[in-house]
C-alpha atoms as a PDB file:
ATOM      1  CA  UNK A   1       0.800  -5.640 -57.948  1.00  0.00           C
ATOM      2  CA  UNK A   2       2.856  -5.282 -54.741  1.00  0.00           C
ATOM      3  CA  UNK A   3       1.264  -5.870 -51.003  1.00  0.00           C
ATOM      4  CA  UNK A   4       2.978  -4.370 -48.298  1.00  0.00           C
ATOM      5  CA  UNK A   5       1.727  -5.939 -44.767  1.00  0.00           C
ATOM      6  CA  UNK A   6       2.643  -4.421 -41.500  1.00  0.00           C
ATOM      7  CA  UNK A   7       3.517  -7.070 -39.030  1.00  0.00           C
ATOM      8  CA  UNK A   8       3.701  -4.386 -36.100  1.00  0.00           C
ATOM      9  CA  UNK A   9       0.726  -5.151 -33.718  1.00  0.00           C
ATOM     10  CA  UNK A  10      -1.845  -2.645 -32.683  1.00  0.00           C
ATOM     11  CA  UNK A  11      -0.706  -1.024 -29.485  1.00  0.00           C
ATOM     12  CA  UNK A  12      -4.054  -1.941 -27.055  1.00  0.00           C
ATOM     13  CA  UNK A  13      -6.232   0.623 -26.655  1.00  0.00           C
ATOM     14  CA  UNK A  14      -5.607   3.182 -24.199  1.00  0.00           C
ATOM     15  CA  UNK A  15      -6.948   2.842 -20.211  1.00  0.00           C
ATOM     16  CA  UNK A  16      -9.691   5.085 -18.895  1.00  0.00           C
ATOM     17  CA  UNK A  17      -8.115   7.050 -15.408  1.00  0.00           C
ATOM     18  CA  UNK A  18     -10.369   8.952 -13.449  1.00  0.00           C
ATOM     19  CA  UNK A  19      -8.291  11.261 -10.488  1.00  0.00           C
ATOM     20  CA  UNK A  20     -10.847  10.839  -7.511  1.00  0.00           C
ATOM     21  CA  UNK A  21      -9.366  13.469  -5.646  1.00  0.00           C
ATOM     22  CA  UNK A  22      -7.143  16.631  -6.646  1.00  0.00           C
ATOM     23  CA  UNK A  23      -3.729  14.963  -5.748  1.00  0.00           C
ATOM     24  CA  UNK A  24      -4.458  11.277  -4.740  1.00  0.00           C
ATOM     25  CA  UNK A  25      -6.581   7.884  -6.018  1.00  0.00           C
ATOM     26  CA  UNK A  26      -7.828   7.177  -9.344  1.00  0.00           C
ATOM     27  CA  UNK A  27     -10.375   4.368 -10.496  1.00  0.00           C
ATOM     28  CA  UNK A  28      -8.933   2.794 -13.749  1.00  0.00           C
ATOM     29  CA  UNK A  29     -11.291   1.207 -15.987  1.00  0.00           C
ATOM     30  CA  UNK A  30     -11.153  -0.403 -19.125  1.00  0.00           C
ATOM     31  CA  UNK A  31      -9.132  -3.597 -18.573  1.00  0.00           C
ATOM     32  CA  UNK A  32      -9.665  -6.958 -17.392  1.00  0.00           C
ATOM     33  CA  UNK A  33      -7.276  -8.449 -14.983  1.00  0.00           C
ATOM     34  CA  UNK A  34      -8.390 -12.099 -15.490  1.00  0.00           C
ATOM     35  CA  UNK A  35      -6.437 -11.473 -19.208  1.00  0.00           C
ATOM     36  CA  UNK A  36      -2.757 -11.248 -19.293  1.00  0.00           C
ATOM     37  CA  UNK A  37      -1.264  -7.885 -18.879  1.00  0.00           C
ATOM     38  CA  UNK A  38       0.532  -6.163 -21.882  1.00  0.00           C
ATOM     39  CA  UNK A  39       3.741  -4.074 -21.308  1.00  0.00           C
ATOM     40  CA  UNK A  40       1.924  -0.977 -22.993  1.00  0.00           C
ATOM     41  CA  UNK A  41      -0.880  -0.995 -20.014  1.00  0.00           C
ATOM     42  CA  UNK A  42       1.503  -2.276 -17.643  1.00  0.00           C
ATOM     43  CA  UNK A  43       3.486   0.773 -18.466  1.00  0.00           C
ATOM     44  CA  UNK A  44       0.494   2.989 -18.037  1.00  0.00           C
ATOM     45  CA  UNK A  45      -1.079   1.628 -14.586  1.00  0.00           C
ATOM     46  CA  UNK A  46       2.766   2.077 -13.189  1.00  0.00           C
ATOM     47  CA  UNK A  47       2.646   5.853 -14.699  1.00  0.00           C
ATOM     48  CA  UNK A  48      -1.109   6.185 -12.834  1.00  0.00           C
ATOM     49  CA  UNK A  49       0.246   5.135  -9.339  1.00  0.00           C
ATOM     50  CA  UNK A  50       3.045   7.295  -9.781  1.00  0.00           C
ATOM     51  CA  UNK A  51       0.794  10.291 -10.428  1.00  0.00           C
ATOM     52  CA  UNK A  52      -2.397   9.444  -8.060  1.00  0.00           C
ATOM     53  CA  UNK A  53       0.032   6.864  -5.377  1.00  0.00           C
ATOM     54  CA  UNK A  54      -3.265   4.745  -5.346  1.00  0.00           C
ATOM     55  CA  UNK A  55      -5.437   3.515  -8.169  1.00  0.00           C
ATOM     56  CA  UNK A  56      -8.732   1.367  -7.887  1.00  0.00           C
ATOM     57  CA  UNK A  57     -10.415  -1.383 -10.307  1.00  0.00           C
ATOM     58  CA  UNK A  58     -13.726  -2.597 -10.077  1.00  0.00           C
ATOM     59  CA  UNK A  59     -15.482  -5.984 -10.697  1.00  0.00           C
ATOM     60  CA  UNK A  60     -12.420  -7.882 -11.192  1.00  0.00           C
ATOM     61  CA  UNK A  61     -12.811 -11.445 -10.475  1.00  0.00           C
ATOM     62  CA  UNK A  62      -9.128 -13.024 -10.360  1.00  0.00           C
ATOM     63  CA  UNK A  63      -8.164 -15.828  -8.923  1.00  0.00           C
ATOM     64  CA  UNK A  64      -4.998 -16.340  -6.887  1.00  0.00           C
ATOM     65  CA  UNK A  65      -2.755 -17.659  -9.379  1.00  0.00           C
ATOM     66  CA  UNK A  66      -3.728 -13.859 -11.482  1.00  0.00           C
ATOM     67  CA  UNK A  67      -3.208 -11.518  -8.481  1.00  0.00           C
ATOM     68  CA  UNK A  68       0.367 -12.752  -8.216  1.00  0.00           C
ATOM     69  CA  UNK A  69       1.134 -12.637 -11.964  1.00  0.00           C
ATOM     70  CA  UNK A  70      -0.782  -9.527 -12.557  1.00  0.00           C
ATOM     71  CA  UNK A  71       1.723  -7.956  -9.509  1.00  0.00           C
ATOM     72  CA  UNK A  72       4.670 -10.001 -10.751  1.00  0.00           C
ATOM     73  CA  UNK A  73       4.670  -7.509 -13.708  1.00  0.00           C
ATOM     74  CA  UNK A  74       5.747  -4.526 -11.764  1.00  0.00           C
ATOM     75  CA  UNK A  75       8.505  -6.441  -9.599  1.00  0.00           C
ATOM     76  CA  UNK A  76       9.692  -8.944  -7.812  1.00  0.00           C
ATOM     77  CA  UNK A  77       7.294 -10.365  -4.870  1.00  0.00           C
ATOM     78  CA  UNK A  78       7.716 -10.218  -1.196  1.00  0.00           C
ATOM     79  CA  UNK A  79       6.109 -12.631   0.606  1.00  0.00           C
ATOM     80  CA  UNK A  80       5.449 -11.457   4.033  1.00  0.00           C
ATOM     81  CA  UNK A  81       7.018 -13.349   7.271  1.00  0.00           C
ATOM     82  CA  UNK A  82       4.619 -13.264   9.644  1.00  0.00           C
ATOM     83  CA  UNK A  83       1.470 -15.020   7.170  1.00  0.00           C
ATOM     84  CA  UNK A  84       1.572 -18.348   5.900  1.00  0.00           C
ATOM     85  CA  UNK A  85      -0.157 -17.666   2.729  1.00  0.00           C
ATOM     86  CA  UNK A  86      -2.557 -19.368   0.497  1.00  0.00           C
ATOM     87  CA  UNK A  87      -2.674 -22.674   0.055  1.00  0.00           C
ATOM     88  CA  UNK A  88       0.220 -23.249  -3.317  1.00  0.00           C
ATOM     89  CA  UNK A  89       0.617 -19.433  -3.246  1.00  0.00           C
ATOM     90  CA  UNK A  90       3.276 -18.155  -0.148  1.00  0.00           C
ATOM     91  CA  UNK A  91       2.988 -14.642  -1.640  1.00  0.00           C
ATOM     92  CA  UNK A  92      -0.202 -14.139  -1.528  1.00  0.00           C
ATOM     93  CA  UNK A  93      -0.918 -12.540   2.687  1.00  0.00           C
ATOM     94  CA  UNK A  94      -4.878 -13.213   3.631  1.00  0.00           C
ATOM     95  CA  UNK A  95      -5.664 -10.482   6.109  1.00  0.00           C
ATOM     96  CA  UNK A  96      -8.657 -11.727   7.679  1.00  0.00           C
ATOM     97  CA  UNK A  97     -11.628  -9.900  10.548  1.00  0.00           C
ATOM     98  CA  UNK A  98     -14.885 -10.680  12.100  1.00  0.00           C
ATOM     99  CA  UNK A  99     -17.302 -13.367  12.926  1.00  0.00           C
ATOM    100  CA  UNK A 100     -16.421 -17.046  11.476  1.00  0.00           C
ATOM    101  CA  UNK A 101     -13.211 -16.645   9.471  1.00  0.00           C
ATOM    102  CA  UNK A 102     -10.462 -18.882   9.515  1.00  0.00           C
ATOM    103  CA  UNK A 103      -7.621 -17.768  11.729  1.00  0.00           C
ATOM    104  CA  UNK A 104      -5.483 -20.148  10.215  1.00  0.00           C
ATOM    105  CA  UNK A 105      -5.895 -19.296   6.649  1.00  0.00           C
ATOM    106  CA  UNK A 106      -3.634 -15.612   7.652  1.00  0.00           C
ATOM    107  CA  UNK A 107      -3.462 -12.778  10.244  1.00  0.00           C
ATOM    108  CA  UNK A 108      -6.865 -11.669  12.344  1.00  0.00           C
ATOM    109  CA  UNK A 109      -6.911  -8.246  12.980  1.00  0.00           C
ATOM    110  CA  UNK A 110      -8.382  -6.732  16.010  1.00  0.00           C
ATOM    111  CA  UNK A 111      -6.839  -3.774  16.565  1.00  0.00           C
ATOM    112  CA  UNK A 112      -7.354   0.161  16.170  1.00  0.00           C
ATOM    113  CA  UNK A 113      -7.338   1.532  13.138  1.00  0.00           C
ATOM    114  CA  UNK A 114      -4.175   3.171  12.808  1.00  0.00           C
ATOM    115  CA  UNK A 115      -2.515   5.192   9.825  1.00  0.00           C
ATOM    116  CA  UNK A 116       0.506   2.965   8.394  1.00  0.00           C
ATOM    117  CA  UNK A 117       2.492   2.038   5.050  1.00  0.00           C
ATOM    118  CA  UNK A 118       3.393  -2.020   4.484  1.00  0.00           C
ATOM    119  CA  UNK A 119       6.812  -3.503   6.119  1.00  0.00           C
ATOM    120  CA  UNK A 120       8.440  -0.338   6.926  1.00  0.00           C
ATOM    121  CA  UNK A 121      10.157  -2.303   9.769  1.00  0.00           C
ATOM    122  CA  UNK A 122      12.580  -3.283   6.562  1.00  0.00           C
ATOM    123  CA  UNK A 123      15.804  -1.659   5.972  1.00  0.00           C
ATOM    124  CA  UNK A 124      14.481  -1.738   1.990  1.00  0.00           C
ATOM    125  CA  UNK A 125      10.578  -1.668   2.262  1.00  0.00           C
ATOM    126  CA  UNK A 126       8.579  -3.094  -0.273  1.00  0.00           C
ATOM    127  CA  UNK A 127       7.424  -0.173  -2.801  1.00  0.00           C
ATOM    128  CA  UNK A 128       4.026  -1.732  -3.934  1.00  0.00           C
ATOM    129  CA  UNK A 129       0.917  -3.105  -2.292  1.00  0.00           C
ATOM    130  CA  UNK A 130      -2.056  -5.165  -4.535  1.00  0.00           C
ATOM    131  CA  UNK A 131      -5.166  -5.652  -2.133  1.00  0.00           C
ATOM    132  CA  UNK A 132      -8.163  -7.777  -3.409  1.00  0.00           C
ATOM    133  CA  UNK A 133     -11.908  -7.630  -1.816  1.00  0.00           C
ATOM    134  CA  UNK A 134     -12.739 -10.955  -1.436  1.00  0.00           C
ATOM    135  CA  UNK A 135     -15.315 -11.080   1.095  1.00  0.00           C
ATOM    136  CA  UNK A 136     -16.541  -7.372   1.980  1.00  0.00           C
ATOM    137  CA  UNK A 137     -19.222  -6.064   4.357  1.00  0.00           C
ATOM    138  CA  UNK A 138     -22.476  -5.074   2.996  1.00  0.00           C
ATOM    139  CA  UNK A 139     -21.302  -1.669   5.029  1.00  0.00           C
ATOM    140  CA  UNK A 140     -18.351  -0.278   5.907  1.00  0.00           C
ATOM    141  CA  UNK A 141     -14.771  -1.693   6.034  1.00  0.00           C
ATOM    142  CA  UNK A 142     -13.853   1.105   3.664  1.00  0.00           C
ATOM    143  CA  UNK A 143     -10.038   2.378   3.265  1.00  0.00           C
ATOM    144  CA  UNK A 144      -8.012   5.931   3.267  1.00  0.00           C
ATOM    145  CA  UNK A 145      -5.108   6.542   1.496  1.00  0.00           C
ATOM    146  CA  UNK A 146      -3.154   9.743   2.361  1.00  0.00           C
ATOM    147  CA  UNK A 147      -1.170  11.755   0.140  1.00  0.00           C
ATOM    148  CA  UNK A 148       1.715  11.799   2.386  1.00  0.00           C
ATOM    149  CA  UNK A 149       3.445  14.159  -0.618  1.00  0.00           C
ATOM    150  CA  UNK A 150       0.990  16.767   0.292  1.00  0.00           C
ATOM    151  CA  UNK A 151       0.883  16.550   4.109  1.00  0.00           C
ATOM    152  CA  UNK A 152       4.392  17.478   3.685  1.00  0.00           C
ATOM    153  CA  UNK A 153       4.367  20.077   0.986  1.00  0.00           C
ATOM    154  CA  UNK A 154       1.724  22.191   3.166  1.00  0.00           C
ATOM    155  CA  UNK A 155       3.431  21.815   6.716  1.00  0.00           C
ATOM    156  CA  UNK A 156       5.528  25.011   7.986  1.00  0.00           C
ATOM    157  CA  UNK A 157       8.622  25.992   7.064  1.00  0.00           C
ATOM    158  CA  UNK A 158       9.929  25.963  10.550  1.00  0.00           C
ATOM    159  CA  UNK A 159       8.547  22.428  11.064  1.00  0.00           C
ATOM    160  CA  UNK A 160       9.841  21.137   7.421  1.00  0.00           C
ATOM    161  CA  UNK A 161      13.556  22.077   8.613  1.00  0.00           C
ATOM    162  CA  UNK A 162      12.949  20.488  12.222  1.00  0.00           C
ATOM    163  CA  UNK A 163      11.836  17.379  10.192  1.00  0.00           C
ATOM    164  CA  UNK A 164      15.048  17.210   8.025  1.00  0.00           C
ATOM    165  CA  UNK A 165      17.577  16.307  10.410  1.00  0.00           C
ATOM    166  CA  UNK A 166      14.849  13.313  12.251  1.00  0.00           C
ATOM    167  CA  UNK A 167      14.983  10.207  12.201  1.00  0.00           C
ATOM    168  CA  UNK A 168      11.708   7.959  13.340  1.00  0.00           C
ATOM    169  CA  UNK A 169      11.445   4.392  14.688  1.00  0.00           C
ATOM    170  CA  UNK A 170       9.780   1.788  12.559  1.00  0.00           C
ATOM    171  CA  UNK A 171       9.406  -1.518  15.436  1.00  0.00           C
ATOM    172  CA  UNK A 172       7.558  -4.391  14.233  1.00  0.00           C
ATOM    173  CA  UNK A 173       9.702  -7.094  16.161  1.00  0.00           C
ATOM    174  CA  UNK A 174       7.043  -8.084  18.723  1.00  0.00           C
ATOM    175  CA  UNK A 175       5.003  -9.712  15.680  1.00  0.00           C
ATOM    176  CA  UNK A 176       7.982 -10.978  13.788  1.00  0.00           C
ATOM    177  CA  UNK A 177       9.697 -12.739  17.211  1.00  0.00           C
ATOM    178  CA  UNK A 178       6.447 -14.326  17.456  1.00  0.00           C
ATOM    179  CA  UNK A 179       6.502 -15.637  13.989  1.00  0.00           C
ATOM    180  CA  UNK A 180       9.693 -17.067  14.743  1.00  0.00           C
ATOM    181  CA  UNK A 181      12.026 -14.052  12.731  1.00  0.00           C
ATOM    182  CA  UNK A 182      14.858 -11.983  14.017  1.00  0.00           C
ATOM    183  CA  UNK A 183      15.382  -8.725  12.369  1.00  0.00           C
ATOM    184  CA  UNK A 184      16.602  -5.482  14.322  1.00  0.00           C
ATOM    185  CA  UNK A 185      14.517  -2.386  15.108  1.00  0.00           C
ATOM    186  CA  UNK A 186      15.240  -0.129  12.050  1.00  0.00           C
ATOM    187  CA  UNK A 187      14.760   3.992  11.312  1.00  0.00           C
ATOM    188  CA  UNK A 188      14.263   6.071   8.797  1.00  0.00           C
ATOM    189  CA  UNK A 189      13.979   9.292   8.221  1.00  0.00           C
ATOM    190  CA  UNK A 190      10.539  11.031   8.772  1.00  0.00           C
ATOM    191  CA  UNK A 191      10.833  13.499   5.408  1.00  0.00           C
ATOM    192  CA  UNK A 192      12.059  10.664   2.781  1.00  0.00           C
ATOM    193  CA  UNK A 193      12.469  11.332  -1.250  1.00  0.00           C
ATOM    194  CA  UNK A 194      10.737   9.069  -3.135  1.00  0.00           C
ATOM    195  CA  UNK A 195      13.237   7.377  -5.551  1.00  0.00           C
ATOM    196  CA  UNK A 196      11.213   7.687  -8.915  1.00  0.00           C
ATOM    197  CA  UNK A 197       9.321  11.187  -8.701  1.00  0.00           C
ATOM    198  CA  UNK A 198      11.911  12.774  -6.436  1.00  0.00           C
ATOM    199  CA  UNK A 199       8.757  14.182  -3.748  1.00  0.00           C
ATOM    200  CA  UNK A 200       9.381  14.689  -0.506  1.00  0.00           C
ATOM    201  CA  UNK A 201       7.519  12.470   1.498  1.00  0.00           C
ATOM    202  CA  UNK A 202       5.923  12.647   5.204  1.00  0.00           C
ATOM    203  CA  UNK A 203       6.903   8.862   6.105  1.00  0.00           C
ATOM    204  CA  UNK A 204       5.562   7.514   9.427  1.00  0.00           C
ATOM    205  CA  UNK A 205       3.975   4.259  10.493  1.00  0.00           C
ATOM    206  CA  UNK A 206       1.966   4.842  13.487  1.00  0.00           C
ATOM    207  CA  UNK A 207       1.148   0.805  13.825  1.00  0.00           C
ATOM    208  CA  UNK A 208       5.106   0.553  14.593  1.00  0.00           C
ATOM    209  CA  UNK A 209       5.521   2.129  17.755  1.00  0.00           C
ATOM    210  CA  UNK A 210       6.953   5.333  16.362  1.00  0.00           C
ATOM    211  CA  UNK A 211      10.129   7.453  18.366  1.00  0.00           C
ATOM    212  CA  UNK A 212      11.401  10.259  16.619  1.00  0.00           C
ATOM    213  CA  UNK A 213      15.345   9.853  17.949  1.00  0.00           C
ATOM    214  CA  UNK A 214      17.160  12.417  19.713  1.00  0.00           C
ATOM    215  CA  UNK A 215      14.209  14.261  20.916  1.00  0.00           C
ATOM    216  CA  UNK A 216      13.038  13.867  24.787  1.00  0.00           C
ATOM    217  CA  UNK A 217       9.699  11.811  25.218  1.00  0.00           C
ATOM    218  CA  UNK A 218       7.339  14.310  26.358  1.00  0.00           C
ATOM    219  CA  UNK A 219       8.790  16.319  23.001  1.00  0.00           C
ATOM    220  CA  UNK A 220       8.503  13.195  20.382  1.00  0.00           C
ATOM    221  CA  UNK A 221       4.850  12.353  21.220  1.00  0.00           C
ATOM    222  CA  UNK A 222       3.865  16.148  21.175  1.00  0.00           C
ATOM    223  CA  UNK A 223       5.043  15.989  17.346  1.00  0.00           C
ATOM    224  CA  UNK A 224       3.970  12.837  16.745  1.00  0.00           C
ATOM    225  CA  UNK A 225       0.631  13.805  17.564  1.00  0.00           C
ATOM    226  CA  UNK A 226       1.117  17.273  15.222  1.00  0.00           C
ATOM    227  CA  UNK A 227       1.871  15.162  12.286  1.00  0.00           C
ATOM    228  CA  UNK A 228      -0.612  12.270  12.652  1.00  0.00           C
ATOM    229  CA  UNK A 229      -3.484  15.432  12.575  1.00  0.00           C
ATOM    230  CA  UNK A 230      -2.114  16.371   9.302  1.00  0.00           C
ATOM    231  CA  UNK A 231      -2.601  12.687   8.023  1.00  0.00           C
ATOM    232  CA  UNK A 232      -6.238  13.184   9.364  1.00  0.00           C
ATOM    233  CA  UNK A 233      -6.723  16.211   7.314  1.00  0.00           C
ATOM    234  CA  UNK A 234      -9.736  14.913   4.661  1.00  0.00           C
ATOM    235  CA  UNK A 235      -7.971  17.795   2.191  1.00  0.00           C
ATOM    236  CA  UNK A 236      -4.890  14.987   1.770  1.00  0.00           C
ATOM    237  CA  UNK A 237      -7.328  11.927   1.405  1.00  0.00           C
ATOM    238  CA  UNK A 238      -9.039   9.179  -0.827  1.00  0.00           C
ATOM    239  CA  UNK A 239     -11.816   7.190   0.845  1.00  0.00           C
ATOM    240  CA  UNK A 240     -12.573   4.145  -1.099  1.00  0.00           C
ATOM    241  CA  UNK A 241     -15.863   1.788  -0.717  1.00  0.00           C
ATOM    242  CA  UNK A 242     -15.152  -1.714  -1.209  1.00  0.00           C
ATOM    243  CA  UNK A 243     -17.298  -4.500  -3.165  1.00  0.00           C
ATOM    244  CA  UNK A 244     -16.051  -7.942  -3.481  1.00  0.00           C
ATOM    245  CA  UNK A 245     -13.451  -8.141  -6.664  1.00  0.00           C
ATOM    246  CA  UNK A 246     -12.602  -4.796  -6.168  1.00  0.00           C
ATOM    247  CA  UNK A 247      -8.655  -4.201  -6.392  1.00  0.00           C
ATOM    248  CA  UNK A 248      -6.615  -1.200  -4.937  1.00  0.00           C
ATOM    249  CA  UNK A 249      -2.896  -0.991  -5.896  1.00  0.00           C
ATOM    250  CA  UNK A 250      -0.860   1.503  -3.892  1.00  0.00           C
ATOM    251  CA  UNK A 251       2.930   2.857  -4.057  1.00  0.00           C
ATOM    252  CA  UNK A 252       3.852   2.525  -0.347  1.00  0.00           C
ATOM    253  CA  UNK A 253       6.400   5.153  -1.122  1.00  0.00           C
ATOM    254  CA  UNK A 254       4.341   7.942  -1.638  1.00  0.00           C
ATOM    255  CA  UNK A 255       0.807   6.961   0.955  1.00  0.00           C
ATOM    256  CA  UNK A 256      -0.314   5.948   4.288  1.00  0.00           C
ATOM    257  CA  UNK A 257      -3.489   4.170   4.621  1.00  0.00           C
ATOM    258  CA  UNK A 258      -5.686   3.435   7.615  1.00  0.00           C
ATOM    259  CA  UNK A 259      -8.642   0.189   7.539  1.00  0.00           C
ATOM    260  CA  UNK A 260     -11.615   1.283   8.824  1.00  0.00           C
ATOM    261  CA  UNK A 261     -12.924  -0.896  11.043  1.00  0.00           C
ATOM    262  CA  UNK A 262     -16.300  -0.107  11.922  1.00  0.00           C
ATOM    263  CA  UNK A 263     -18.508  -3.044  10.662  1.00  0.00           C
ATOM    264  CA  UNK A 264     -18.398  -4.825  13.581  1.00  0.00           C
ATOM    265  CA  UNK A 265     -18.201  -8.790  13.443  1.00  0.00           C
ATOM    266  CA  UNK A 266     -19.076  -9.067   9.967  1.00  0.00           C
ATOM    267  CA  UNK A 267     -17.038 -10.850   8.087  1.00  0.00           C
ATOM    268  CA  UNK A 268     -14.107  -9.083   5.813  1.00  0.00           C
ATOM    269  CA  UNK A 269     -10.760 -10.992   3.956  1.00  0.00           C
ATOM    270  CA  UNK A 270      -9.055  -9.415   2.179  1.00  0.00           C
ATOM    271  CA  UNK A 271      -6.157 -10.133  -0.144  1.00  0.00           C
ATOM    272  CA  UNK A 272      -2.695  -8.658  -0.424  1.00  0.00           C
ATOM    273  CA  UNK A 273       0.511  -9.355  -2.426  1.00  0.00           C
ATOM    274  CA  UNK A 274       3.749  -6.957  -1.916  1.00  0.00           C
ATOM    275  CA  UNK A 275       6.382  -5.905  -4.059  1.00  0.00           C
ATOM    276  CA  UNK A 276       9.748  -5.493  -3.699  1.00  0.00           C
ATOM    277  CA  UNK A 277      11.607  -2.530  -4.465  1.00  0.00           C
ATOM    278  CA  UNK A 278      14.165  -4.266  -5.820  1.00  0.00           C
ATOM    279  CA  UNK A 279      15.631  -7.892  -6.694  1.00  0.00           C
ATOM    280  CA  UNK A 280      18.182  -8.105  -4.202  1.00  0.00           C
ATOM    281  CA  UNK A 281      15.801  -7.268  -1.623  1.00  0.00           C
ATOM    282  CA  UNK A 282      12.523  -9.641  -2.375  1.00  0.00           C
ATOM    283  CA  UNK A 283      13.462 -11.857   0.486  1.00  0.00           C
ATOM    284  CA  UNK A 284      13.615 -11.816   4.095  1.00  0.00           C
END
């Protein structure tokens, strides 16, 4: 009698994705992130984020050395100029607020909240964004996410084709001459198609001391303003309520997000790795 064994492995079970809102954020469960990643969920996380721009996973425990191999999978890492890092792990950026937190350990934030997207100051910015709650409020400190495909789609047709032809400032020198880096003051445009879905894209980071060029002042604010109350608009947002070990991973193509900070001096670190949109442009 003849035997015939399949070698071919069991593909792993499938993930659980549940949309949060109609056209942005989804909470993925059904996979631990402390275990190595295989290519078939890889595959299926990067298909989620392309679909929702921001996905969410709960009670997720990693450890340093895990967040940057679980991010490694989906590109090459950035480390960012203006943190030092972990201790052992340069691309892992510790963003760090309230009472009693090491300053030295990363970047404290004290600023407004402001709607932004990661390292747009870059001529190539990075395209992906893995945040981990490591020490969260007991209240607040939640983020939004925008759908910044949406506050585009719904905006006039008269103010789509103004948009077309603009180009926006992105300036984040003041924070990278102080960390000792030189790069120039760089543009792009405000309507931007996202390389893998082909979306148009409302792209503006209003942390970065935005111009729209060849506009007068008075003008550029006045449409500024305009577009940063479509960002507001709750119709093109995901809230999401932190807990320690919870993970969001965003395409920074496709979103804007804005920190909440309304938990006064409690303390709140949080953990981010970037990555790059492509090879040649994972360094600085």
């Amino acid at each position: 009698m003849t035997v015939v064994v399949s070698l071919r492995e069991k593909a792993p079970a499938a993930l659980t994705v549940t949309p949060l809102e109609p056209t942005i954020g989804a909470e993925i469960s059904g996979i631990d992130l402390t275990q190595p990643l295989s290519p078939h969920h890889r595959d299926e996380i990067k298909a989620a984020i392309l679909k929702y721009k921001v996905v969410f996973f709960r009670d997720q425990p990693i450890t340093h050395a895990q967040h940057v191999d679980f991010a490694r999978q989906f590109g090459p890492l950035y480390p960012h100029p203006t943190a030092d890092g972990v201790e052992g792990y340069p691309e892992i950026h510790r963003i760090t607020r309230g009472k009693d937190i090491q300053k030295s350990a990363g970047r404290t934030y004290r600023g407004p909240a402001i709607f932004h997207t990661d390292t747009s100051w870059r001529l190539v910015p990075a395209w992906g964004a893995v945040l981990h709650g490591v020490v969260i409020p007991d209240i607040g400190g939640d983020t939004i996410w925008v759908d910044a495909e949406a506050a585009y789609a719904n905006l006039s047709d008269d103010l789509k084709a103004k948009l077309e032809r603009l180009f926006v400032t992105h300036d984040f020198r003041d924070a990278l001459i102080k960390a000792g880096k030189n790069y120039p003051i760089v543009a792009h445009p405000v309507v931007r198609t996202h390389p893998e879905t082909g979306a148009r894209i409302l792209w503006i980071n209003f942390g970065m001391k935005p111009i729209l060029l060849g506009l007068e002042r008075a003008e550029s604010e006045d449409l500024l303003n305009t577009l940063w109350n479509e960002y507001a608009r709750p119709e093109y947002q995901v809230r999401f309520k932190w807990r320690t070990d919870s993970i969001a991973f965003w395409d920074n193509r496709a979103a804007v997000h804005y920190a909440i900070g309304d938990y006064g001096e409690f303390p709140r670190v949080v953990e981010r790795v970037l990555i790059a949109d492509q090879a040649a442009y994972a360094d600085y």
